[in-house]
PDB file of N, CA and C in Angstrom:
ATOM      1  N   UNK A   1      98.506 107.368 103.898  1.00  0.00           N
ATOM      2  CA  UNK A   1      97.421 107.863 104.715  1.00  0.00           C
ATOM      3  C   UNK A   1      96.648 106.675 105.266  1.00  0.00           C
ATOM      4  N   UNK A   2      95.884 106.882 106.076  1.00  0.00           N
ATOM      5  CA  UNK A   2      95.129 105.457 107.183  1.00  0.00           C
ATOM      6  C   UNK A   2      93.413 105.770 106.540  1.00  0.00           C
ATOM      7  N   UNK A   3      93.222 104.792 106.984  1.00  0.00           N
ATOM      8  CA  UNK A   3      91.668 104.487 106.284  1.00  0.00           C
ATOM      9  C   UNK A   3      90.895 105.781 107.143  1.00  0.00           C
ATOM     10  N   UNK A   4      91.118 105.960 108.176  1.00  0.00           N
ATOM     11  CA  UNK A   4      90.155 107.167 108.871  1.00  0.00           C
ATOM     12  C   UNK A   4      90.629 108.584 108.256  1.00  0.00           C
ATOM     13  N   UNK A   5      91.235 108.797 107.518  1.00  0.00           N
ATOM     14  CA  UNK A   5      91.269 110.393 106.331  1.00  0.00           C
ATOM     15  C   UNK A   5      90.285 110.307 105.382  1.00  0.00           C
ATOM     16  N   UNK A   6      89.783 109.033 105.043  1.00  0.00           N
ATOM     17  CA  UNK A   6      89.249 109.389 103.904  1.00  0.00           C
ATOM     18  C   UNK A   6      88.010 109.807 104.152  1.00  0.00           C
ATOM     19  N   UNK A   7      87.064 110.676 102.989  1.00  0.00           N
ATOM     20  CA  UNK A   7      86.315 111.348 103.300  1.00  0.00           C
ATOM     21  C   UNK A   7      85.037 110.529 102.503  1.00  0.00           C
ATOM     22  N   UNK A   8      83.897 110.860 103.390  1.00  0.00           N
ATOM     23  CA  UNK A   8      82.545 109.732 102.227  1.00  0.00           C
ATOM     24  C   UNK A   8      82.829 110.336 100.804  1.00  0.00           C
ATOM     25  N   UNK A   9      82.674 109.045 100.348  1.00  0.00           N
ATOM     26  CA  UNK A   9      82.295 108.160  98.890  1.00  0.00           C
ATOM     27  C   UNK A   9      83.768 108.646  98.278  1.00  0.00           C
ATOM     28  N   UNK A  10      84.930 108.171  99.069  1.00  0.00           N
ATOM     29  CA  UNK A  10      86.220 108.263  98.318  1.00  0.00           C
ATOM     30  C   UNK A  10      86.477 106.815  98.509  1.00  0.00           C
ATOM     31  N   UNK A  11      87.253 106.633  97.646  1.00  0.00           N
ATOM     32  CA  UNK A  11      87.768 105.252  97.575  1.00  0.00           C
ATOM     33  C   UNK A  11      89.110 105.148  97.510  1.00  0.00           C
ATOM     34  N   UNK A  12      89.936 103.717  97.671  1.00  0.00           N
ATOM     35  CA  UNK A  12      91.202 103.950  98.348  1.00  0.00           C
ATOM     36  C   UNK A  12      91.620 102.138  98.163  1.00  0.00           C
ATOM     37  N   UNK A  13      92.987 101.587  97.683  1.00  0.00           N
ATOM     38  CA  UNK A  13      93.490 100.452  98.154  1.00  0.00           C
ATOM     39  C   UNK A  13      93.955 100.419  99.178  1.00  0.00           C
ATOM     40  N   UNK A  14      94.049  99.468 100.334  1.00  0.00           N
ATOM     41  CA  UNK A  14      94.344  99.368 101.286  1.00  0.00           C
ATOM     42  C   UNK A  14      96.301  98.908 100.935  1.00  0.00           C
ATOM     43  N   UNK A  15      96.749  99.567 101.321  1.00  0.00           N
ATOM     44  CA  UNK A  15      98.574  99.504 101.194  1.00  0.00           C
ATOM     45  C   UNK A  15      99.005  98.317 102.140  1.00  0.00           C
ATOM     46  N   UNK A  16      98.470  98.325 103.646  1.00  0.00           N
ATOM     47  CA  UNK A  16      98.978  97.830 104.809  1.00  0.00           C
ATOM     48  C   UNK A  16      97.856  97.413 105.922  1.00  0.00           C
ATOM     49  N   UNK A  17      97.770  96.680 106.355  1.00  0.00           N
ATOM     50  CA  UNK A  17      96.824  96.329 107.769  1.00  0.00           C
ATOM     51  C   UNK A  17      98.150  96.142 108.893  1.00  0.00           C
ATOM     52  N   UNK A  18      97.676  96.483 110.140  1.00  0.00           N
ATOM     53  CA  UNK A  18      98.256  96.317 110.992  1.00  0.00           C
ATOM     54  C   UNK A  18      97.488  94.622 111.702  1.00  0.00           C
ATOM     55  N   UNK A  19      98.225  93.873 111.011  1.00  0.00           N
ATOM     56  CA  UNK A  19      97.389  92.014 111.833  1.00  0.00           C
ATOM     57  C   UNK A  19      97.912  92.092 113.538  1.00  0.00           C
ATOM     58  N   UNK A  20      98.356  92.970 114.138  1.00  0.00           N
ATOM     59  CA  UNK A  20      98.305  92.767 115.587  1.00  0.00           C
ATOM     60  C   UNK A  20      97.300  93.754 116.390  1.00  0.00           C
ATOM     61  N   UNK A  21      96.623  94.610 115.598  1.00  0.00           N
ATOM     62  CA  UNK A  21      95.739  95.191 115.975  1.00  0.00           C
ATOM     63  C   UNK A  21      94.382  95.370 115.768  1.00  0.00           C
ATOM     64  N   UNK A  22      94.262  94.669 113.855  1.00  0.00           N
ATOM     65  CA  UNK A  22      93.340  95.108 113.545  1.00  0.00           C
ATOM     66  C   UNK A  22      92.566  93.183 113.954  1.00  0.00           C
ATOM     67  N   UNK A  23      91.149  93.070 114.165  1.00  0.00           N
ATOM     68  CA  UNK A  23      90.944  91.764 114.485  1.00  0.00           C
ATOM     69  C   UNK A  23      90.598  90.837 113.591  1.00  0.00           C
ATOM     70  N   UNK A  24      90.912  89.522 113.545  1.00  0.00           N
ATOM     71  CA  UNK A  24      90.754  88.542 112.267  1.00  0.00           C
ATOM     72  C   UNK A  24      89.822  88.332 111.656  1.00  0.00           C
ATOM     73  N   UNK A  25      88.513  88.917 112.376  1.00  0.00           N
ATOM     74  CA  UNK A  25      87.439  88.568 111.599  1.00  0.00           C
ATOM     75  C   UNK A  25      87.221  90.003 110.539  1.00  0.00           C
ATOM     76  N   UNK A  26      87.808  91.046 110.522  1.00  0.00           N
ATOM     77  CA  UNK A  26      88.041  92.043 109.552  1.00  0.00           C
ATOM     78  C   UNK A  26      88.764  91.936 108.560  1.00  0.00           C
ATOM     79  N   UNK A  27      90.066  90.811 109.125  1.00  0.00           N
ATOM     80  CA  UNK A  27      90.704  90.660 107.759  1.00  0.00           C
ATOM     81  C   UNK A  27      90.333  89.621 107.492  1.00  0.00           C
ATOM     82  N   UNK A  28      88.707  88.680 107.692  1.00  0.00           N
ATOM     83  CA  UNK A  28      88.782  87.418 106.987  1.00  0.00           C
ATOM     84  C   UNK A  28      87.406  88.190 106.396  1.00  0.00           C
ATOM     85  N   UNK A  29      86.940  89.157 106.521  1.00  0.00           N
ATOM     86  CA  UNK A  29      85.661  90.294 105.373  1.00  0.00           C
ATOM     87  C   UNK A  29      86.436  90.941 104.201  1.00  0.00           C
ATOM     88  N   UNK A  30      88.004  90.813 104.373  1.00  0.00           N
ATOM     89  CA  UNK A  30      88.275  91.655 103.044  1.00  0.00           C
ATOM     90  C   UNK A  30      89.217  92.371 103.274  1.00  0.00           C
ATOM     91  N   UNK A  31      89.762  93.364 104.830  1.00  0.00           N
ATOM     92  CA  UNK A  31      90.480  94.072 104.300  1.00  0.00           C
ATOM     93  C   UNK A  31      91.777  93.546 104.640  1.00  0.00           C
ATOM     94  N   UNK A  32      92.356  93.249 103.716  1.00  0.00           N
ATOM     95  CA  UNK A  32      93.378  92.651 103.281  1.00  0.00           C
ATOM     96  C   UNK A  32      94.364  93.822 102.160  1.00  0.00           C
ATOM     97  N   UNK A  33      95.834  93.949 101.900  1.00  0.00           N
ATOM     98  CA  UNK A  33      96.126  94.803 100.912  1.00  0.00           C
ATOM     99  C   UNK A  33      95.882  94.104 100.070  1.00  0.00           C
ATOM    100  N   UNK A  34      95.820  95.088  99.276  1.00  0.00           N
ATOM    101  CA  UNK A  34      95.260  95.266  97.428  1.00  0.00           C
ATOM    102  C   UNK A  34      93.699  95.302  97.325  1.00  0.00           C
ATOM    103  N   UNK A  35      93.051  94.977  98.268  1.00  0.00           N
ATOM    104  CA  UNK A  35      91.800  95.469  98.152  1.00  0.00           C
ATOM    105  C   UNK A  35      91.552  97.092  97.975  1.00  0.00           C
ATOM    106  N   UNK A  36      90.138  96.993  97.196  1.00  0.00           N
ATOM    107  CA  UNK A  36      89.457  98.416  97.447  1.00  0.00           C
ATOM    108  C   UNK A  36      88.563  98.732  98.697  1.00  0.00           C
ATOM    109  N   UNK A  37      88.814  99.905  99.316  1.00  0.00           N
ATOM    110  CA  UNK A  37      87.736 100.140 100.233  1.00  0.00           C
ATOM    111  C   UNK A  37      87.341 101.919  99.788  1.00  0.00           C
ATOM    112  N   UNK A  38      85.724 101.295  99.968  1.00  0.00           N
ATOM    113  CA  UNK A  38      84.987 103.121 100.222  1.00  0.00           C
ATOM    114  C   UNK A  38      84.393 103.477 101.314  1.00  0.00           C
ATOM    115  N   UNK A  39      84.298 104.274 101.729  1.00  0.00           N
ATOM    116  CA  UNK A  39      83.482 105.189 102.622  1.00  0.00           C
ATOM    117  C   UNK A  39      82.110 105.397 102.584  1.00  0.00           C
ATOM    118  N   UNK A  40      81.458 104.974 102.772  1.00  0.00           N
ATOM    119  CA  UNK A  40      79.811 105.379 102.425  1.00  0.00           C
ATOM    120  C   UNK A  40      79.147 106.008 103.622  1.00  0.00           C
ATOM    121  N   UNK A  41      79.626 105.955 104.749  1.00  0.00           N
ATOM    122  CA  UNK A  41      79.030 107.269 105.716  1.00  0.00           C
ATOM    123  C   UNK A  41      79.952 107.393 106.995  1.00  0.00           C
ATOM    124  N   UNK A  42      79.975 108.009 107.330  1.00  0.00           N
ATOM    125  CA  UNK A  42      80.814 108.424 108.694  1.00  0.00           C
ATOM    126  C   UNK A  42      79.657 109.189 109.450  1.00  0.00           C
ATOM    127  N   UNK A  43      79.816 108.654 111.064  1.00  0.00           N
ATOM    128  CA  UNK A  43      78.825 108.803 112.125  1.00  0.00           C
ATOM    129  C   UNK A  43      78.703 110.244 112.351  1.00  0.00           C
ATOM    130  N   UNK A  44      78.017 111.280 112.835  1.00  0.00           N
ATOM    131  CA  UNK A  44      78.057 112.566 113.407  1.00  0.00           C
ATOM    132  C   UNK A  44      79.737 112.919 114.401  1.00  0.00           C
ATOM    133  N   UNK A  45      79.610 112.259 114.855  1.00  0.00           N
ATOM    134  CA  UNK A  45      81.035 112.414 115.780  1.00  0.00           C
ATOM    135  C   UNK A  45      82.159 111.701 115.545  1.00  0.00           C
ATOM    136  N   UNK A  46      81.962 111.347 113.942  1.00  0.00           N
ATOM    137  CA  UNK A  46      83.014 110.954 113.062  1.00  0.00           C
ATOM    138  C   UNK A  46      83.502 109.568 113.854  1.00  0.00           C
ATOM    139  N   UNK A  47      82.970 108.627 114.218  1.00  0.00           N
ATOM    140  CA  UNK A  47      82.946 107.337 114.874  1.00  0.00           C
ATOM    141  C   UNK A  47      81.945 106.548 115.271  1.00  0.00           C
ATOM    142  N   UNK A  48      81.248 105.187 114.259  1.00  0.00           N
ATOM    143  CA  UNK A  48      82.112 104.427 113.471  1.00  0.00           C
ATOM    144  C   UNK A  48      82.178 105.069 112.371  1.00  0.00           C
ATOM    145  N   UNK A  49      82.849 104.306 111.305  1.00  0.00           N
ATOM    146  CA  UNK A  49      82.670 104.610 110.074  1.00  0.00           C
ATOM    147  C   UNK A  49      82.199 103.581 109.062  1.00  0.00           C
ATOM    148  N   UNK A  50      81.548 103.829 108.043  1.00  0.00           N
ATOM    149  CA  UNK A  50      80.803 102.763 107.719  1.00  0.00           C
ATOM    150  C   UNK A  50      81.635 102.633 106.151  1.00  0.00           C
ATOM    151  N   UNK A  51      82.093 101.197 105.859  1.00  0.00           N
ATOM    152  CA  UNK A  51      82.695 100.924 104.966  1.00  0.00           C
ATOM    153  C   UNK A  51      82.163  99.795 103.869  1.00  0.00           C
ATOM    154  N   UNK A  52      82.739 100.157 102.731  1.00  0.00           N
ATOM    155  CA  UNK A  52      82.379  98.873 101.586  1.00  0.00           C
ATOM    156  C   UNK A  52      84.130  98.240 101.320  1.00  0.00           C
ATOM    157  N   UNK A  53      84.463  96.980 101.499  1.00  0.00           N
ATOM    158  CA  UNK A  53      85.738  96.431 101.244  1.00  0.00           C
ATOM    159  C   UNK A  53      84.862  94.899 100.394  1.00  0.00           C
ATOM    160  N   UNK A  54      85.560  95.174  99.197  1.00  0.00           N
ATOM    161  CA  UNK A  54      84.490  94.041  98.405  1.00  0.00           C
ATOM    162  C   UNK A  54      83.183  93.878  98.066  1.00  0.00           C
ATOM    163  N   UNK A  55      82.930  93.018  98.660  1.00  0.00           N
ATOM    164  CA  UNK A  55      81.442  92.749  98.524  1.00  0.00           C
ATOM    165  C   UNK A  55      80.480  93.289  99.990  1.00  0.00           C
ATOM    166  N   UNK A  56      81.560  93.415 101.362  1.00  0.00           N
ATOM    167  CA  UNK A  56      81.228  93.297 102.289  1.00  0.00           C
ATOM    168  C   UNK A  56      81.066  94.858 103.092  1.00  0.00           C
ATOM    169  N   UNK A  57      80.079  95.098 103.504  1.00  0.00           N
ATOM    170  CA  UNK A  57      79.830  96.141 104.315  1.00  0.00           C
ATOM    171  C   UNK A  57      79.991  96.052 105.508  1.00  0.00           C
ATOM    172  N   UNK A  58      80.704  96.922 106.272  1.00  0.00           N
ATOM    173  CA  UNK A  58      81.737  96.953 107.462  1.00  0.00           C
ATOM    174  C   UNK A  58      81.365  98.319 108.338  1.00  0.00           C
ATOM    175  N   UNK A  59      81.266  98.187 109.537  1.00  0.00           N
ATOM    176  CA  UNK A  59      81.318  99.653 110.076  1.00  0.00           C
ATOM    177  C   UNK A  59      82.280  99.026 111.218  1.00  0.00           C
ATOM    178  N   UNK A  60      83.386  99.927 110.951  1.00  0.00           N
ATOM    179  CA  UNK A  60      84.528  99.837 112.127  1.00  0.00           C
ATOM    180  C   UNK A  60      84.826 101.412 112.778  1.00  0.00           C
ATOM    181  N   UNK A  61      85.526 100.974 114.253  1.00  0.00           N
ATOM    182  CA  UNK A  61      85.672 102.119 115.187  1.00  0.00           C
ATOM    183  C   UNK A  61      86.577 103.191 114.008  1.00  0.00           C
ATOM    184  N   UNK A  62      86.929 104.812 115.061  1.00  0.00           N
ATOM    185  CA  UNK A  62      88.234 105.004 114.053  1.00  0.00           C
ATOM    186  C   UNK A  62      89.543 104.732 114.709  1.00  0.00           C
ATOM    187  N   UNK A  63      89.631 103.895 115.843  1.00  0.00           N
ATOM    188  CA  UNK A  63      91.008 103.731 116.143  1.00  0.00           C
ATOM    189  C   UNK A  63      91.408 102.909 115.376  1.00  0.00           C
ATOM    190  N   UNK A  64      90.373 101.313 115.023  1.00  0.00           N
ATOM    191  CA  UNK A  64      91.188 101.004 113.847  1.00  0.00           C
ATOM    192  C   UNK A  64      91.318 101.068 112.500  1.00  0.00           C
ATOM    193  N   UNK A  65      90.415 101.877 112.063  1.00  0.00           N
ATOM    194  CA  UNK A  65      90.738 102.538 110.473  1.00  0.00           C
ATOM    195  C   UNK A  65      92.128 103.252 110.730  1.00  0.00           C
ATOM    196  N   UNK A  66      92.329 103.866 112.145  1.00  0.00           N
ATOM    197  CA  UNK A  66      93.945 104.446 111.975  1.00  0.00           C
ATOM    198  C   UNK A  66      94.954 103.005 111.457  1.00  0.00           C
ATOM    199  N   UNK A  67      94.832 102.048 111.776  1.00  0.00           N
ATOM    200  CA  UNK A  67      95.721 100.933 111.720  1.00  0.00           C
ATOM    201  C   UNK A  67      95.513 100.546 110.052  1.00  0.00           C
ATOM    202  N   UNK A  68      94.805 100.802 109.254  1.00  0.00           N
ATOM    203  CA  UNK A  68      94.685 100.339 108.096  1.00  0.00           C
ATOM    204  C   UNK A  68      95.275 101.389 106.892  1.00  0.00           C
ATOM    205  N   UNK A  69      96.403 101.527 106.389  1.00  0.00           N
ATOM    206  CA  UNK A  69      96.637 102.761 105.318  1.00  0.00           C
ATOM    207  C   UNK A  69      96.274 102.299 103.649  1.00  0.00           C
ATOM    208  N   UNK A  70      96.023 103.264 103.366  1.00  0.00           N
ATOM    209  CA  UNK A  70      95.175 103.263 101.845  1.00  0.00           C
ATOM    210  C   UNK A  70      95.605 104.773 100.804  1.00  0.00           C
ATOM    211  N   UNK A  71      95.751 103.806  99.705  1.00  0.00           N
ATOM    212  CA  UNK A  71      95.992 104.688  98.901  1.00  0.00           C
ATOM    213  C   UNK A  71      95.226 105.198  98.384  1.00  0.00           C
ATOM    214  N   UNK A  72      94.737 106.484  97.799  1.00  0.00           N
ATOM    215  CA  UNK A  72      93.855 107.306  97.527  1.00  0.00           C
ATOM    216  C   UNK A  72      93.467 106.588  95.721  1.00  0.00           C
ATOM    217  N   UNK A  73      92.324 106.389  94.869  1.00  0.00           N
ATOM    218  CA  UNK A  73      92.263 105.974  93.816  1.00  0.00           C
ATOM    219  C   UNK A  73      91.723 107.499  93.053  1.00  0.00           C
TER     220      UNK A  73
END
């Protein structure tokens, strides 16, 4: 499943990043596989979404949470 299924305050390892889509300064915050990422709010019109990967708090679009898959914990 891709990082944009998950639903607030679920958490998830990231399996896969897509590095030709997703941009370097996201994978130099963390999401990288084997990390954990959670959900801590999603916008009214479900875009951005606001994320915890590490230490680092992130709000990304959802086209590219589609590019990121995660396993459910």
């Amino acid at each position: 499943m891709t990082l944009d299924f998950l639903k607030k305050s679920q958490k998830g390892t990231i399996i896969y990043v897509n590095e030709e889509k997703v941009p370097l300064k996201l994978i130099e915050m963390g999401c990288l596989p084997g990390n954990m990422v959670e959900v801590l709010q999603i916008a009214p019109l479900s875009d951005p979404i606001y994320i915890k990967v590490n230490d680092s708090f992130l709000s990304i679009r959802k086209d590219l949470a589609k590019e990121i898959e995660v396993e459910l914990i």
